[in-house]
ModelCIF file with pLDDT and N, C-alpha, C, O atoms, coordinates in Angstrom:
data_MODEL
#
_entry.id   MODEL 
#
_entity.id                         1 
_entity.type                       polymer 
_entity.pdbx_number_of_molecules   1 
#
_entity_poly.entity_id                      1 
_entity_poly.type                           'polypeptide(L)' 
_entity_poly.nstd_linkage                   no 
_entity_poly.nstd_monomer                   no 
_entity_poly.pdbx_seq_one_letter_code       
;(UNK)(UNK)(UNK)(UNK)(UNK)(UNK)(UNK)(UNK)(UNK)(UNK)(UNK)(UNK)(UNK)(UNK)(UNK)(UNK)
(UNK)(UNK)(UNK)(UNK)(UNK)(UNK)(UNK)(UNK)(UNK)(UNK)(UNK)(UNK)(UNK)(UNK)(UNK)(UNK)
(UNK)(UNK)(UNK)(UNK)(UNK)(UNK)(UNK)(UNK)(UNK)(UNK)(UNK)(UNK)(UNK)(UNK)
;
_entity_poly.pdbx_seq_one_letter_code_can   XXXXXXXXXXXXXXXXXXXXXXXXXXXXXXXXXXXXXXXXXXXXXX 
_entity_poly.pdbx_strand_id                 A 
#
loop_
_entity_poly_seq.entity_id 
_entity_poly_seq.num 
_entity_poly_seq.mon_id 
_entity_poly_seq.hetero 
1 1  UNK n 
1 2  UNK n 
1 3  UNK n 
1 4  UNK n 
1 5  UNK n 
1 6  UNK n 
1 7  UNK n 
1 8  UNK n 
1 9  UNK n 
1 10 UNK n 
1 11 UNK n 
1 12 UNK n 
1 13 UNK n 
1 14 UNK n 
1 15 UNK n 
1 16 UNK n 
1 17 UNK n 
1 18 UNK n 
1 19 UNK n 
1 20 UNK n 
1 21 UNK n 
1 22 UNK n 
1 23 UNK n 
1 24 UNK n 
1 25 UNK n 
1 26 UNK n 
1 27 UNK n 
1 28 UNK n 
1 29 UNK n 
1 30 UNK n 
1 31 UNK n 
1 32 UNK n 
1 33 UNK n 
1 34 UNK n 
1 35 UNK n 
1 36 UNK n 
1 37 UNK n 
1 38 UNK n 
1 39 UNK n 
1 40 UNK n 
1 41 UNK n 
1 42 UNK n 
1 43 UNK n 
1 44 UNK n 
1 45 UNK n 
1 46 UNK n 
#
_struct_asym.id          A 
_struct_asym.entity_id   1 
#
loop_
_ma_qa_metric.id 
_ma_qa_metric.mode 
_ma_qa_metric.name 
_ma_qa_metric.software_group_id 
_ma_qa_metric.type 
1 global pLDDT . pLDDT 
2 local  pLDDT . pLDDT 
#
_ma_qa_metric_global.metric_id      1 
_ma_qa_metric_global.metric_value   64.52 
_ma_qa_metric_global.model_id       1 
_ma_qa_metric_global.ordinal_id     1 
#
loop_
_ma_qa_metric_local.label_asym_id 
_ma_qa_metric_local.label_comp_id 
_ma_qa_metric_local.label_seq_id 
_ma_qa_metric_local.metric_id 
_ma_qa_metric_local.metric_value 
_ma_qa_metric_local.model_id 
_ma_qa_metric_local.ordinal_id 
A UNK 1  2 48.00 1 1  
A UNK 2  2 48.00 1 2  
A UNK 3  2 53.00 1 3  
A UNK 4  2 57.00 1 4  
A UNK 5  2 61.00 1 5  
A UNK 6  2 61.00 1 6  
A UNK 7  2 70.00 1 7  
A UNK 8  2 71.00 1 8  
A UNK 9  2 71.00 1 9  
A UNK 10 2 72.00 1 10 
A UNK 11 2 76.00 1 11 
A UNK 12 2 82.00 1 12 
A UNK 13 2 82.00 1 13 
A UNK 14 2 77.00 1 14 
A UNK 15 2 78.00 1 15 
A UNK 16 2 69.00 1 16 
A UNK 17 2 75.00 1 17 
A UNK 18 2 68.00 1 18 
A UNK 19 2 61.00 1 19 
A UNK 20 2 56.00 1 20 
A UNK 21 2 59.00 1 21 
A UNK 22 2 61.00 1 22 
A UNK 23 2 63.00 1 23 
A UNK 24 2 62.00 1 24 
A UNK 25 2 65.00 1 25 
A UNK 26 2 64.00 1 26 
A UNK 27 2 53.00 1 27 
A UNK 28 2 51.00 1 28 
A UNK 29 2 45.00 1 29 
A UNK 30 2 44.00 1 30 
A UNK 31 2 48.00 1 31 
A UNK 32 2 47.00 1 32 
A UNK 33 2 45.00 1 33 
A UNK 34 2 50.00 1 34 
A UNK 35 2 40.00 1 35 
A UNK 36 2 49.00 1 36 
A UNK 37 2 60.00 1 37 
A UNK 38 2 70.00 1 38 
A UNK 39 2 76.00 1 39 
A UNK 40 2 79.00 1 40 
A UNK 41 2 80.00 1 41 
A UNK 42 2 85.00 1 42 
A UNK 43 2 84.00 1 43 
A UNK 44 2 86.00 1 44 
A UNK 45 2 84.00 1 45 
A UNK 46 2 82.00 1 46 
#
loop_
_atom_site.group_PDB 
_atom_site.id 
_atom_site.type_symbol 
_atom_site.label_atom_id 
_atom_site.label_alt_id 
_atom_site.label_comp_id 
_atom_site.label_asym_id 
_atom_site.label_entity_id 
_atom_site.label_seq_id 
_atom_site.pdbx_PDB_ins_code 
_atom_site.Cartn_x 
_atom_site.Cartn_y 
_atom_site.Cartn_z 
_atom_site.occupancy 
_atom_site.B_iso_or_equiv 
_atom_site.pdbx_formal_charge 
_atom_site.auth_seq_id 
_atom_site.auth_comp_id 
_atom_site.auth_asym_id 
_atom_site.auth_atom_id 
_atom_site.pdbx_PDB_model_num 
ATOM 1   N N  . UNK A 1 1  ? 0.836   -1.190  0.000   1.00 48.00 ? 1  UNK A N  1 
ATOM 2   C CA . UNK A 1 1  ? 0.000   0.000   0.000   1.00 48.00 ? 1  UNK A CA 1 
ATOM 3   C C  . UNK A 1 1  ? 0.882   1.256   0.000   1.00 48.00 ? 1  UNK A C  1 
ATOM 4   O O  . UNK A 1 1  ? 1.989   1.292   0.538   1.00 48.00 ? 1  UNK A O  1 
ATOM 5   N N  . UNK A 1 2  ? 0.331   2.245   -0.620  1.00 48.00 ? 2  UNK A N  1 
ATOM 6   C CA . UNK A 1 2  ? 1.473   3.816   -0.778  1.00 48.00 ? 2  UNK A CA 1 
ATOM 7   C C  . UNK A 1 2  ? 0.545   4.539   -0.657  1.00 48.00 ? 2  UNK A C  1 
ATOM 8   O O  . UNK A 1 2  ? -0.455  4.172   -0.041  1.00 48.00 ? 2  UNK A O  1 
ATOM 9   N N  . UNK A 1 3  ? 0.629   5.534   -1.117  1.00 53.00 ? 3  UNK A N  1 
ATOM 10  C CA . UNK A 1 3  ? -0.503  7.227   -0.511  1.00 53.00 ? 3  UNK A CA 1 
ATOM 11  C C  . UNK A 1 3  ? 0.167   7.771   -1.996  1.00 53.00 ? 3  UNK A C  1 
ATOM 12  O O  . UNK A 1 3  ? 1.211   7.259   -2.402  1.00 53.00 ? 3  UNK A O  1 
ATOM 13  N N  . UNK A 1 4  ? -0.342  8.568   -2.564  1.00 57.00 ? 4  UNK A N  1 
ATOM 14  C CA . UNK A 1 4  ? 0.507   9.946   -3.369  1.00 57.00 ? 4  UNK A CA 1 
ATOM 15  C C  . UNK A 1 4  ? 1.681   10.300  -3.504  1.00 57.00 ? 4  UNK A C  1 
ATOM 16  O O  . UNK A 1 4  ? 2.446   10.172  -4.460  1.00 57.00 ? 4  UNK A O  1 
ATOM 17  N N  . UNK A 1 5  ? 1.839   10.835  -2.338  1.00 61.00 ? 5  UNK A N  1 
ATOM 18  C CA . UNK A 1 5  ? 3.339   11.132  -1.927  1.00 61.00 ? 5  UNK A CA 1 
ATOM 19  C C  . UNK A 1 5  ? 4.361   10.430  -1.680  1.00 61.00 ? 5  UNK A C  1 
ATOM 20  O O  . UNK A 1 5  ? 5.268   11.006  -1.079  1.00 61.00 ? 5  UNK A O  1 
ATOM 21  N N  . UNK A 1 6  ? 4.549   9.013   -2.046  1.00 61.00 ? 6  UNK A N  1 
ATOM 22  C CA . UNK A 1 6  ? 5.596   7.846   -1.936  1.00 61.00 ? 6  UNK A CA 1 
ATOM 23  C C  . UNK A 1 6  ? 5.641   8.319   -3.518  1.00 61.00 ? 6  UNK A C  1 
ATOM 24  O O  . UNK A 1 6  ? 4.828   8.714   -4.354  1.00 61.00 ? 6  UNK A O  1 
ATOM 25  N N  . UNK A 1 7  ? 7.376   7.990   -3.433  1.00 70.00 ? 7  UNK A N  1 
ATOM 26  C CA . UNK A 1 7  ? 7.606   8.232   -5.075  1.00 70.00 ? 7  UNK A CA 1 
ATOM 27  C C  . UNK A 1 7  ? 7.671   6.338   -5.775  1.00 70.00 ? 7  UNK A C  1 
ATOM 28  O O  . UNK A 1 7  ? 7.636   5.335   -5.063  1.00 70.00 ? 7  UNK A O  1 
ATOM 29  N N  . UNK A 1 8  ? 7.733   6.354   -6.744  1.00 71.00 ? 8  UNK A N  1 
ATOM 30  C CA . UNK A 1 8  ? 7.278   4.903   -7.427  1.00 71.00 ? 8  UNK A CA 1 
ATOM 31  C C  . UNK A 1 8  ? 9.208   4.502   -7.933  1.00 71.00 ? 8  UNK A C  1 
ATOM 32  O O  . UNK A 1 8  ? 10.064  5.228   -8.437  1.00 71.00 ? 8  UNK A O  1 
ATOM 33  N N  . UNK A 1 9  ? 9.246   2.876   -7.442  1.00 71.00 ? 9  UNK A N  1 
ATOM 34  C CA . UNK A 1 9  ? 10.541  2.814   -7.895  1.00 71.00 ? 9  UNK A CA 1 
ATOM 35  C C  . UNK A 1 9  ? 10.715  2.735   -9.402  1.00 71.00 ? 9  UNK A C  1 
ATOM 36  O O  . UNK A 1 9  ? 9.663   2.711   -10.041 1.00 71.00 ? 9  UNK A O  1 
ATOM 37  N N  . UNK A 1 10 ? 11.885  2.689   -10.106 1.00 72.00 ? 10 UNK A N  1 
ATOM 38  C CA . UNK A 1 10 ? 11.871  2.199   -11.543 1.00 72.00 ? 10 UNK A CA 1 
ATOM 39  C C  . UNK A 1 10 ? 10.822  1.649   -12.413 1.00 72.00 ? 10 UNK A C  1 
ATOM 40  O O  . UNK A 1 10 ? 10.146  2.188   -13.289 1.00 72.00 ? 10 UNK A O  1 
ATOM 41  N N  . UNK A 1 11 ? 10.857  0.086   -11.828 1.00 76.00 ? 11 UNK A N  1 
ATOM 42  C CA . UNK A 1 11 ? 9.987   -0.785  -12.204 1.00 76.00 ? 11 UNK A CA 1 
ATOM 43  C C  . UNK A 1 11 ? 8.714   -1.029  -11.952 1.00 76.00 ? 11 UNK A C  1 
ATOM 44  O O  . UNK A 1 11 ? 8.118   -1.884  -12.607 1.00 76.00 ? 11 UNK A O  1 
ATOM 45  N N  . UNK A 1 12 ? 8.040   -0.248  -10.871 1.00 82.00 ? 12 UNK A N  1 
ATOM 46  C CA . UNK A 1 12 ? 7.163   -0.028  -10.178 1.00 82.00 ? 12 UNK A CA 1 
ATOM 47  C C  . UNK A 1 12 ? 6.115   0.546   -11.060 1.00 82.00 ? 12 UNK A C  1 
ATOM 48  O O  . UNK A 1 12 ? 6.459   1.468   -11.800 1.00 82.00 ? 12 UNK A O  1 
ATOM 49  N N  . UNK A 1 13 ? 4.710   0.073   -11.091 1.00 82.00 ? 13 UNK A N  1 
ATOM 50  C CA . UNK A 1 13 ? 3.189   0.886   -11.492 1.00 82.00 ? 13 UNK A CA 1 
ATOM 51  C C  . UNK A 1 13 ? 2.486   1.190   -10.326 1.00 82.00 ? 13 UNK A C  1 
ATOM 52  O O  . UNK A 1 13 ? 2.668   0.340   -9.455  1.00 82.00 ? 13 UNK A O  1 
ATOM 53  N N  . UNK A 1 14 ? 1.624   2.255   -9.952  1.00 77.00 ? 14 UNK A N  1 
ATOM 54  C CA . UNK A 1 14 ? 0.426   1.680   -9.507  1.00 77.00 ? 14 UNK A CA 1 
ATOM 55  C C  . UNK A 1 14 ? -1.012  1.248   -9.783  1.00 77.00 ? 14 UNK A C  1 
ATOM 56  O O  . UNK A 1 14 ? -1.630  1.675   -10.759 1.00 77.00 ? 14 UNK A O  1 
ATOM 57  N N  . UNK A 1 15 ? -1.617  0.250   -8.756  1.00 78.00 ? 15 UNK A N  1 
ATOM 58  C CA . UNK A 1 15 ? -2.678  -0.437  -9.087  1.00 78.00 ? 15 UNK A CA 1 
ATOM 59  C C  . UNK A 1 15 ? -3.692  0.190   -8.100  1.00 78.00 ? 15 UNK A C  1 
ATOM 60  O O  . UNK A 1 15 ? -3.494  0.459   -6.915  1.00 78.00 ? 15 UNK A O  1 
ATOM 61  N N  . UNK A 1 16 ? -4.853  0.373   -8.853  1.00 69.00 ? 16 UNK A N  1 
ATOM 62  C CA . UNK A 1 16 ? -5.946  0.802   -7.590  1.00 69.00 ? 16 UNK A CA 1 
ATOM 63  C C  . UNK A 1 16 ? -6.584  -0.233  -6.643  1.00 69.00 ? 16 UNK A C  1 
ATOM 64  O O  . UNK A 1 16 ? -6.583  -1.429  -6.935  1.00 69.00 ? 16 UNK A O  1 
ATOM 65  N N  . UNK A 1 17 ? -7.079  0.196   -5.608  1.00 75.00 ? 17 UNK A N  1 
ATOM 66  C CA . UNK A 1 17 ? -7.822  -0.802  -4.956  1.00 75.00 ? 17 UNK A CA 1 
ATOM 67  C C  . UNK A 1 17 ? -8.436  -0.552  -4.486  1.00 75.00 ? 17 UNK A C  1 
ATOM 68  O O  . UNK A 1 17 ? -8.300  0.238   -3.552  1.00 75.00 ? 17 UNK A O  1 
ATOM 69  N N  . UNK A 1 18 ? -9.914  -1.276  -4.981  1.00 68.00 ? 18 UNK A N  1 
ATOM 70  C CA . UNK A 1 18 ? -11.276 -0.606  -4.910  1.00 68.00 ? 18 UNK A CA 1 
ATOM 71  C C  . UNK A 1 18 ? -11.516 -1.358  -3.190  1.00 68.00 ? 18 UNK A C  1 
ATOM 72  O O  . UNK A 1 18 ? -11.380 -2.580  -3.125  1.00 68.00 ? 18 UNK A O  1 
ATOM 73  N N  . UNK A 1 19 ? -11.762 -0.808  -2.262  1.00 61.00 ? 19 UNK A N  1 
ATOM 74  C CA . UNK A 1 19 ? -11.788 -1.517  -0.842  1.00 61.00 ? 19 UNK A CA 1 
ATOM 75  C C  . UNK A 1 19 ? -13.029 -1.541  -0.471  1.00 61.00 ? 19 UNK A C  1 
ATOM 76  O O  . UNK A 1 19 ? -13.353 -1.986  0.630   1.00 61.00 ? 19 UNK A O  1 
ATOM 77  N N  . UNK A 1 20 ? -13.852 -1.088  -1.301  1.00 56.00 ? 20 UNK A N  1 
ATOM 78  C CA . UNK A 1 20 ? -15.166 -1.027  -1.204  1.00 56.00 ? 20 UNK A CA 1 
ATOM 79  C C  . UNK A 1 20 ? -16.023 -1.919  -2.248  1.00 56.00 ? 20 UNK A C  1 
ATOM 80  O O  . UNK A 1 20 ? -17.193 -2.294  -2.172  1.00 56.00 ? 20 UNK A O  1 
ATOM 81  N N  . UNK A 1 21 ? -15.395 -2.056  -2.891  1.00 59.00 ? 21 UNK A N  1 
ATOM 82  C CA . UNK A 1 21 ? -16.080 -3.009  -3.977  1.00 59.00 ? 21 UNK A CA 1 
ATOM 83  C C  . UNK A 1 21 ? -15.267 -4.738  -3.618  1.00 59.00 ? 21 UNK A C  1 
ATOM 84  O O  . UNK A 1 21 ? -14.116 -5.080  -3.889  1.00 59.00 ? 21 UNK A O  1 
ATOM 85  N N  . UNK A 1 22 ? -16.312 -5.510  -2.971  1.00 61.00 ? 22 UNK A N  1 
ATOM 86  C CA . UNK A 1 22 ? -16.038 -6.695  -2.677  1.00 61.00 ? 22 UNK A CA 1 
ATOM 87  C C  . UNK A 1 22 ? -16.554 -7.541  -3.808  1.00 61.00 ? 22 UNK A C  1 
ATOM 88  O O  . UNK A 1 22 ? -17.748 -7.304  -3.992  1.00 61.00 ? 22 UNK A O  1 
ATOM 89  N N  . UNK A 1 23 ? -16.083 -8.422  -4.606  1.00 63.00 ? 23 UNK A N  1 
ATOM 90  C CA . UNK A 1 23 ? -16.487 -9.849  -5.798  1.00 63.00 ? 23 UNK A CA 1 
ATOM 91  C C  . UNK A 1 23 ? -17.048 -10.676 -4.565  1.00 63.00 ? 23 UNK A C  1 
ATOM 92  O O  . UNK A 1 23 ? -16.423 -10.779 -3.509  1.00 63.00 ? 23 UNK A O  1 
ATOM 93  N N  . UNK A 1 24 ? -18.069 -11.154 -4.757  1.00 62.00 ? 24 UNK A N  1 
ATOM 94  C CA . UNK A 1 24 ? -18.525 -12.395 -3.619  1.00 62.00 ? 24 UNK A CA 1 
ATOM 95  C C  . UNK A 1 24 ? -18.579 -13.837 -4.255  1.00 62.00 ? 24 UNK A C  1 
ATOM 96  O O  . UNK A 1 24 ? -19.049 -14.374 -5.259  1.00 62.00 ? 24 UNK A O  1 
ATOM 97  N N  . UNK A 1 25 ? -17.989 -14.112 -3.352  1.00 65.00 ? 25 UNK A N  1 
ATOM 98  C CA . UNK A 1 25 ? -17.408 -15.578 -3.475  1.00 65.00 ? 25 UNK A CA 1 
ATOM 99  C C  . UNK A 1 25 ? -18.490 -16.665 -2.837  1.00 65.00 ? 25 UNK A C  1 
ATOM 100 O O  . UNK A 1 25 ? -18.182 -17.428 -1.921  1.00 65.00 ? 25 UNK A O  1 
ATOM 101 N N  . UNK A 1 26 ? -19.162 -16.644 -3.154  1.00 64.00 ? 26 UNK A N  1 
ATOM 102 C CA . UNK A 1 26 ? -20.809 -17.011 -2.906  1.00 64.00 ? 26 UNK A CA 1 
ATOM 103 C C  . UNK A 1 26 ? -22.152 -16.770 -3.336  1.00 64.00 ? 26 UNK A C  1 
ATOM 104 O O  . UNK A 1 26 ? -22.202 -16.612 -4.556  1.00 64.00 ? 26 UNK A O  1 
ATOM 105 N N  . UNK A 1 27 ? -23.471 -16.672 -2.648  1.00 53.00 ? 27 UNK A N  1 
ATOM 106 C CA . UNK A 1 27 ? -24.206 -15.935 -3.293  1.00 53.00 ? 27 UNK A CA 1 
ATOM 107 C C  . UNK A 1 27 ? -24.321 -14.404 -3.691  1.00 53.00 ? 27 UNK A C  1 
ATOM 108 O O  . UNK A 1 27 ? -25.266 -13.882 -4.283  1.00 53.00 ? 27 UNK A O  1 
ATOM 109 N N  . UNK A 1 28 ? -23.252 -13.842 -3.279  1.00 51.00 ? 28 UNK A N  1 
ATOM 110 C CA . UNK A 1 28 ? -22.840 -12.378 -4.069  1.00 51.00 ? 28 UNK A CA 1 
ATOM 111 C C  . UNK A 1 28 ? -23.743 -11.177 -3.087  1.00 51.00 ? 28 UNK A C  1 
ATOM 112 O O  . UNK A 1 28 ? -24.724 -11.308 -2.355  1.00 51.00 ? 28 UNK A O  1 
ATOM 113 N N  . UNK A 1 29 ? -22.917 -10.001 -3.454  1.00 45.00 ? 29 UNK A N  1 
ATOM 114 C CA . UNK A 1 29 ? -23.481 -9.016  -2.826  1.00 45.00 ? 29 UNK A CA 1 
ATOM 115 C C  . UNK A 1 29 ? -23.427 -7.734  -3.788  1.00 45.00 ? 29 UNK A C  1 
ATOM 116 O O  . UNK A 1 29 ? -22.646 -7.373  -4.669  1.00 45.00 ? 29 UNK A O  1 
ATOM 117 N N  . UNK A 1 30 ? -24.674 -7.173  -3.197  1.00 44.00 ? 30 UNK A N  1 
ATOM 118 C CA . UNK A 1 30 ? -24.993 -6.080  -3.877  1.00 44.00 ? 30 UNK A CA 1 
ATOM 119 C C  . UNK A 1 30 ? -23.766 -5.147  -4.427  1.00 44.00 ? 30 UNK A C  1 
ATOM 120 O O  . UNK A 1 30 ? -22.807 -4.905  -3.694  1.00 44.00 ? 30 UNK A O  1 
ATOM 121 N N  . UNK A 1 31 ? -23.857 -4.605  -5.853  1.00 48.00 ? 31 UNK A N  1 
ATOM 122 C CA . UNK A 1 31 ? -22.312 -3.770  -6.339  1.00 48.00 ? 31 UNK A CA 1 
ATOM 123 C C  . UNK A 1 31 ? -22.440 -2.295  -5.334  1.00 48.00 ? 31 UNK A C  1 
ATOM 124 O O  . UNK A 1 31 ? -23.347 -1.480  -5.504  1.00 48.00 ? 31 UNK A O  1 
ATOM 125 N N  . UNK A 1 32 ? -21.695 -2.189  -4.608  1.00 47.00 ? 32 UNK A N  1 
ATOM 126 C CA . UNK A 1 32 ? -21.273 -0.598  -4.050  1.00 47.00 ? 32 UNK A CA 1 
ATOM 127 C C  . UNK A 1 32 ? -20.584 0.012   -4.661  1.00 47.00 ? 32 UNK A C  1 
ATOM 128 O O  . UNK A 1 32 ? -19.831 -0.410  -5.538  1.00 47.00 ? 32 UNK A O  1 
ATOM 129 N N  . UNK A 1 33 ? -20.750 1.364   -4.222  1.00 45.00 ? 33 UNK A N  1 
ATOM 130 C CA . UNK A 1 33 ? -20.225 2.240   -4.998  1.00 45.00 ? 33 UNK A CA 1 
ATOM 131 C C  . UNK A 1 33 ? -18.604 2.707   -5.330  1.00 45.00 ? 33 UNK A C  1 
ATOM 132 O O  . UNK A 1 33 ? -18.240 3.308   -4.319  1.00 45.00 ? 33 UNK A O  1 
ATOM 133 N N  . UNK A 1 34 ? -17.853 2.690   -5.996  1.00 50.00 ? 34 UNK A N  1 
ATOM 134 C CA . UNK A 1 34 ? -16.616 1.999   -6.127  1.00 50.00 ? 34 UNK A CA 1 
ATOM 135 C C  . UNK A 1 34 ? -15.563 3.522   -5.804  1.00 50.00 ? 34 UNK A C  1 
ATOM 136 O O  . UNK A 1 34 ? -15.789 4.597   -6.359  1.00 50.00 ? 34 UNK A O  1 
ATOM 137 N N  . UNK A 1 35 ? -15.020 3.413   -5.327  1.00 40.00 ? 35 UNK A N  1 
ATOM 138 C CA . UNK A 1 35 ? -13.994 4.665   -4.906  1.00 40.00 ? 35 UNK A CA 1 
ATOM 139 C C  . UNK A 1 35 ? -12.354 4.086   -4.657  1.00 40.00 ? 35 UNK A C  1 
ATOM 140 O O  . UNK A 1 35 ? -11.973 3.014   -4.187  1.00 40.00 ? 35 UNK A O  1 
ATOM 141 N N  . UNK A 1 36 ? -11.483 5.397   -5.237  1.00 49.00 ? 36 UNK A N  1 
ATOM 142 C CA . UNK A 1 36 ? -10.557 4.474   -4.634  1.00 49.00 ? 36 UNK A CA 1 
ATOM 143 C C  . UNK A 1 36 ? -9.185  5.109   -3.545  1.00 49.00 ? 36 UNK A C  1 
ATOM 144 O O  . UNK A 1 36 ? -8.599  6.163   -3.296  1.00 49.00 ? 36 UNK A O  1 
ATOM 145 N N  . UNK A 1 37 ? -9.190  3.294   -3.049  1.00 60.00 ? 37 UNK A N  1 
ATOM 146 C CA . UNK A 1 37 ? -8.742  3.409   -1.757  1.00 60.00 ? 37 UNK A CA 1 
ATOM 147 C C  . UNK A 1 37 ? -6.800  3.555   -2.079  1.00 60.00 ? 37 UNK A C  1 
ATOM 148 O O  . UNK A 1 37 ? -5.965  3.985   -2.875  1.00 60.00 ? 37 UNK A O  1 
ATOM 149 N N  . UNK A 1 38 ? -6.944  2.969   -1.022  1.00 70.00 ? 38 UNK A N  1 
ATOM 150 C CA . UNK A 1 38 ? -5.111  2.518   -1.117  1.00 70.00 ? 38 UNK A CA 1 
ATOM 151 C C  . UNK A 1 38 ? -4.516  1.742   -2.369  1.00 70.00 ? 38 UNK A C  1 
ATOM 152 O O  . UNK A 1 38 ? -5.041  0.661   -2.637  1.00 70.00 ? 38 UNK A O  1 
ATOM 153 N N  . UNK A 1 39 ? -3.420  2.217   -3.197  1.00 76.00 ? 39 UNK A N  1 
ATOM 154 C CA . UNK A 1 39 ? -3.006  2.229   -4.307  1.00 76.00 ? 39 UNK A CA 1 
ATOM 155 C C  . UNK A 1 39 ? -2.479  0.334   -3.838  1.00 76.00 ? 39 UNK A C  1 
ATOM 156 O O  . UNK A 1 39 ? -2.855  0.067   -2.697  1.00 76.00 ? 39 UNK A O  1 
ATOM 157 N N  . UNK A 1 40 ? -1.839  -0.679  -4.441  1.00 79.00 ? 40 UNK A N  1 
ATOM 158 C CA . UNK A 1 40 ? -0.736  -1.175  -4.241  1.00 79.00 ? 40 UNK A CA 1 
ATOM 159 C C  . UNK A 1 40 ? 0.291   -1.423  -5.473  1.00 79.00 ? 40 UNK A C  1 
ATOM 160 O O  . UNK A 1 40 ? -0.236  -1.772  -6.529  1.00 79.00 ? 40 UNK A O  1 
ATOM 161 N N  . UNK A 1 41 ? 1.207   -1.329  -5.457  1.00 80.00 ? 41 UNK A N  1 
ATOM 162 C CA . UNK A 1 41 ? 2.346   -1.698  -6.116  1.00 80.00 ? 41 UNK A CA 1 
ATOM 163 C C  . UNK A 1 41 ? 2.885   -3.256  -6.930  1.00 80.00 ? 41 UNK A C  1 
ATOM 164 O O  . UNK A 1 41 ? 3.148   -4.377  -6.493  1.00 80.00 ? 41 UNK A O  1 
ATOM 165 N N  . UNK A 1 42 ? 2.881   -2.682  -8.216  1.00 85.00 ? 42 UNK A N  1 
ATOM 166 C CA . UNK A 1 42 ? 3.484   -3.793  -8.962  1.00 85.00 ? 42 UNK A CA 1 
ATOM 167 C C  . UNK A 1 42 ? 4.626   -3.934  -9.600  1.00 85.00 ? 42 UNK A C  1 
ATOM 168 O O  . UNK A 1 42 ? 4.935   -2.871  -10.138 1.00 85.00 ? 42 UNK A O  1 
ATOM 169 N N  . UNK A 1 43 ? 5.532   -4.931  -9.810  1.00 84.00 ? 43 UNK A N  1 
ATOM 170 C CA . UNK A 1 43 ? 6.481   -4.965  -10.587 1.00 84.00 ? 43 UNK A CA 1 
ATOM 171 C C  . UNK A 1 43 ? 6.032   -4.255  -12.002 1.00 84.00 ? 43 UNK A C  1 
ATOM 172 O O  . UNK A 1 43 ? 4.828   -4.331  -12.249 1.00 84.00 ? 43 UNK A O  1 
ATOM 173 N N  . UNK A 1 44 ? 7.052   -3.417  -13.179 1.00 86.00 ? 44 UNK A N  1 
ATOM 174 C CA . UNK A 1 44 ? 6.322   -3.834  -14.559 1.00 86.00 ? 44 UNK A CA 1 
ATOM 175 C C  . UNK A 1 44 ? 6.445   -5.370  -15.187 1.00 86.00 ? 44 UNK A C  1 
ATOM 176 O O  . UNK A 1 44 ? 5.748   -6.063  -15.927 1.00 86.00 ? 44 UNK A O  1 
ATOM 177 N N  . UNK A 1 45 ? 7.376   -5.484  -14.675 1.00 84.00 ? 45 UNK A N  1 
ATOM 178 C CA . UNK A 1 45 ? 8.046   -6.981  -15.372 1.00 84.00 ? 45 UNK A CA 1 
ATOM 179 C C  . UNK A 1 45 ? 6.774   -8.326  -14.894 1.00 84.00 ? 45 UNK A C  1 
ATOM 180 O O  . UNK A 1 45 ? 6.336   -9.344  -15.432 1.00 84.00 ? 45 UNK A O  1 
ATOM 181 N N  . UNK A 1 46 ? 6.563   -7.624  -13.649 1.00 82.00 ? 46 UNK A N  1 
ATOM 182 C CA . UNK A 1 46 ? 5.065   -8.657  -13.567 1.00 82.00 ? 46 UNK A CA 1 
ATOM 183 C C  . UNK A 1 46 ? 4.086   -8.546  -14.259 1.00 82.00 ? 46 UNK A C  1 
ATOM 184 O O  . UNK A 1 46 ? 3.132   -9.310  -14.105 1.00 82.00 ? 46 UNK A O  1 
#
C-alpha cells in the first residue's frame, strides 16, 4: 500500500484498490459504490 506522496521505484506501477467493492465468493453481494482506496504496487516486469 502507498498514498501519493511515496515516489514509485523504476519498475514499479500503480494499481488501484477498490476496498469497497467486494467480488462475492458465494451468493454475491450487492455492487457498491466503487472509490478508490489505497493504491498497491506492482512490478512492470510482472
Amino acid at each position: 500500500p502507498w498514498d501519493n506522496g511515496s515516489p514509485l521505484g523504476q519498475d514499479e506501477v500503480e494499481v488501484p484498490f477498490y476496498m469497497e467493492v467486494e467480488l462475492a465468493a458465494g451468493e454475491g453481494i450487492t455492487e457498491a459504490v466503487e472509490y478508490k482506496g489505497p493504491k498497491l504496487r506492482f512490478a512492470k516486469s510482472t
